[in-house]
N, C-alpha and C. Protein backbone atom coordinates (compact mmCIF):
# COMPACT_ATOMS: atom_id res chain seq x y z
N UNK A 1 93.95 110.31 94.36
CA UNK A 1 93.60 111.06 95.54
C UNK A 1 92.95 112.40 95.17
N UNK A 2 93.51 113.24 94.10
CA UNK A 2 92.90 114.20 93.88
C UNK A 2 91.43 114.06 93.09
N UNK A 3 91.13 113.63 92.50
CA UNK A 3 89.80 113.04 92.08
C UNK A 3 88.83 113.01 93.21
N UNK A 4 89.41 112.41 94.31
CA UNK A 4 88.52 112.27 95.69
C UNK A 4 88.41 113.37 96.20
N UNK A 5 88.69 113.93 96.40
CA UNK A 5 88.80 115.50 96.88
C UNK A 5 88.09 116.49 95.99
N UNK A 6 88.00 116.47 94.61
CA UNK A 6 86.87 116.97 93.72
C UNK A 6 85.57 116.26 93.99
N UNK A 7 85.30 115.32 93.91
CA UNK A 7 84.38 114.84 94.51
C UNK A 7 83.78 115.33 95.42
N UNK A 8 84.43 115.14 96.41
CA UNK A 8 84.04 115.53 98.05
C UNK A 8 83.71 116.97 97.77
N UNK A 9 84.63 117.79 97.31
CA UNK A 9 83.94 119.10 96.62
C UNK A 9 83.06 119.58 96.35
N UNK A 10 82.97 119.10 95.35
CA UNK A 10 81.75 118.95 94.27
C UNK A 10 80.21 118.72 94.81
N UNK A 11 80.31 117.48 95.77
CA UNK A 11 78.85 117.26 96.30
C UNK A 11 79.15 117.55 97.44
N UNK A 12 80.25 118.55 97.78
CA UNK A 12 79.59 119.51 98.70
C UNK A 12 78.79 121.03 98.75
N UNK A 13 79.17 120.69 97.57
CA UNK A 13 78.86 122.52 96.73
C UNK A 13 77.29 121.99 96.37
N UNK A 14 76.85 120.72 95.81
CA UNK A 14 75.56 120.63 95.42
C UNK A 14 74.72 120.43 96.78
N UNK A 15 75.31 120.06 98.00
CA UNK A 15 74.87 120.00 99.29
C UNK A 15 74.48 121.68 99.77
N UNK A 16 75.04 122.57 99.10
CA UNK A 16 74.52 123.85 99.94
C UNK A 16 75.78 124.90 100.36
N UNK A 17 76.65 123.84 100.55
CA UNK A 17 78.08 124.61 101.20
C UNK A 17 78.89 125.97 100.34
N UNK A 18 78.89 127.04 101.16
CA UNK A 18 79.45 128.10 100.14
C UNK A 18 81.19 127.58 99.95
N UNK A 19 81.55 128.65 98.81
CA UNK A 19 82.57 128.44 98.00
C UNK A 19 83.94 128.55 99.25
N UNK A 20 83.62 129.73 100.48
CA UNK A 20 84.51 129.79 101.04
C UNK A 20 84.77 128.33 102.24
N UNK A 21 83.75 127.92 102.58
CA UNK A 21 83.58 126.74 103.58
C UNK A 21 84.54 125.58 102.87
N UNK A 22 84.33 125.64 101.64
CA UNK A 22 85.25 124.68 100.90
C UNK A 22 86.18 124.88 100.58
N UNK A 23 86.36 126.33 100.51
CA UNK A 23 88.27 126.90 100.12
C UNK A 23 88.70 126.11 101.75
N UNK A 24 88.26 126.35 102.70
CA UNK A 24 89.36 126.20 104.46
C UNK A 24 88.69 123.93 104.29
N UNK A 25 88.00 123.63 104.21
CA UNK A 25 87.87 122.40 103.83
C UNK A 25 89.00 121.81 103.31
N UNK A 26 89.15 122.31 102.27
CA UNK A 26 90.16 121.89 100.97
C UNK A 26 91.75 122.26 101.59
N UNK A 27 91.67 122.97 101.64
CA UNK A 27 93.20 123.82 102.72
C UNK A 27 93.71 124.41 101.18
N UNK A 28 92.71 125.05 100.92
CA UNK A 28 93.45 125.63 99.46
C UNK A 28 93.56 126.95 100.15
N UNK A 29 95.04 128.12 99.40
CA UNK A 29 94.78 129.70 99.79
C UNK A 29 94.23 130.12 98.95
N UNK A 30 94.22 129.27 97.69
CA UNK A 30 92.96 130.73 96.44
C UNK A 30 91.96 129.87 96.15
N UNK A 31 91.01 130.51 96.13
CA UNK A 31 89.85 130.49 95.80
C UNK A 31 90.01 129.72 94.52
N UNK A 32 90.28 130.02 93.65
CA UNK A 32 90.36 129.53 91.74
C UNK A 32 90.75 127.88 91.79
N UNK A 33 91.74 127.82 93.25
CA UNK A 33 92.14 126.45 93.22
C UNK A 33 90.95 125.55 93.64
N UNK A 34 89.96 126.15 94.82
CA UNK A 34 88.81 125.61 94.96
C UNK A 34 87.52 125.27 93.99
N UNK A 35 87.53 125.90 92.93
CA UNK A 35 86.76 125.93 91.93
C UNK A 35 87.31 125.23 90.69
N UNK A 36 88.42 125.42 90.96
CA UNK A 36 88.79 124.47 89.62
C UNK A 36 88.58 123.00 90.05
N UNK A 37 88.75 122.33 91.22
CA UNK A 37 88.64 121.11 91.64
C UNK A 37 87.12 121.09 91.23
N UNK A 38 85.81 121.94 91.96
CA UNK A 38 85.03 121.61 91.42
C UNK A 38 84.43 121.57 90.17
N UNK A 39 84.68 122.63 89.58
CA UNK A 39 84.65 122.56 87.92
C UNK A 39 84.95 121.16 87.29
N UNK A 40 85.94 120.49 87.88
CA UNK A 40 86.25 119.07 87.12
C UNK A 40 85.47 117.73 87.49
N UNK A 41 84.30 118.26 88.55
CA UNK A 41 83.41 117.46 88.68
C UNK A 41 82.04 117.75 87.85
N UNK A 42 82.31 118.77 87.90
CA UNK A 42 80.80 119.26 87.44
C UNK A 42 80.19 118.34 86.09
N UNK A 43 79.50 117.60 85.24
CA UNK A 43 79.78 117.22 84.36
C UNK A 43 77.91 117.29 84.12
N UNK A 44 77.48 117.90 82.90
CA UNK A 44 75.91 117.88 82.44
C UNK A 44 75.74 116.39 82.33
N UNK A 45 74.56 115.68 83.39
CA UNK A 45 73.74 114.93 82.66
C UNK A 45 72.47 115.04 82.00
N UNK A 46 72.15 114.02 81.10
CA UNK A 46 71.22 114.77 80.31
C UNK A 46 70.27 113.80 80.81
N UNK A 47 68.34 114.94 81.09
CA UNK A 47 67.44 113.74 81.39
C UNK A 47 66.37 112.91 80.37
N UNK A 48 67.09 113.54 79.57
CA UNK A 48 66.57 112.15 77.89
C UNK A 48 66.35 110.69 78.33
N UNK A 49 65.48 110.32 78.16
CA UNK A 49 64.83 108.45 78.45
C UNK A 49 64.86 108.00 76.86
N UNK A 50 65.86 107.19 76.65
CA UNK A 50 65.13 106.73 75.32
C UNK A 50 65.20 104.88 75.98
N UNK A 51 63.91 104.99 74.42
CA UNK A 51 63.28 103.61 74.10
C UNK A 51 64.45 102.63 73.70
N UNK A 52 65.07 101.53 74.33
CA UNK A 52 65.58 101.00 73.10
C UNK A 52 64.83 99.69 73.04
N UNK A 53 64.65 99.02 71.39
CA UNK A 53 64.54 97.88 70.80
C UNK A 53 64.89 96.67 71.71
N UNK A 54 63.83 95.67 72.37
CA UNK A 54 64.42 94.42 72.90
C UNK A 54 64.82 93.99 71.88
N UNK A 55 66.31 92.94 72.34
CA UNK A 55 67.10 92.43 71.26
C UNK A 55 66.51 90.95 70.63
């Protein structure tokens, strides 16, 4: 359940939504708790294309 809720977070924060819209969203009282949920979504993808070898 909590996973889902970072989520929902997360691409709500990449949707536009400020940090506080998602603290009363979340029903968190601190802030840090709101950010840490998203922090654990956040994850770098990288936009590298590689070639591989047909087998």
């Amino acid at each position: 359940m909590k996973d889902i809720r970072a989520k929902a977070l997360a691409d709500a924060k990449k949707a536009g939504y400020d940090i506080e819209a998602l603290q009363v969203a979340g029903a968190h009282t601190d802030r840090a708790t709101t950010e840490g949920y998203i922090k654990q979504r956040e994850v770098p993808v990288s936009t590298v294309r590689l070639k591989l070898p047909a087998a």
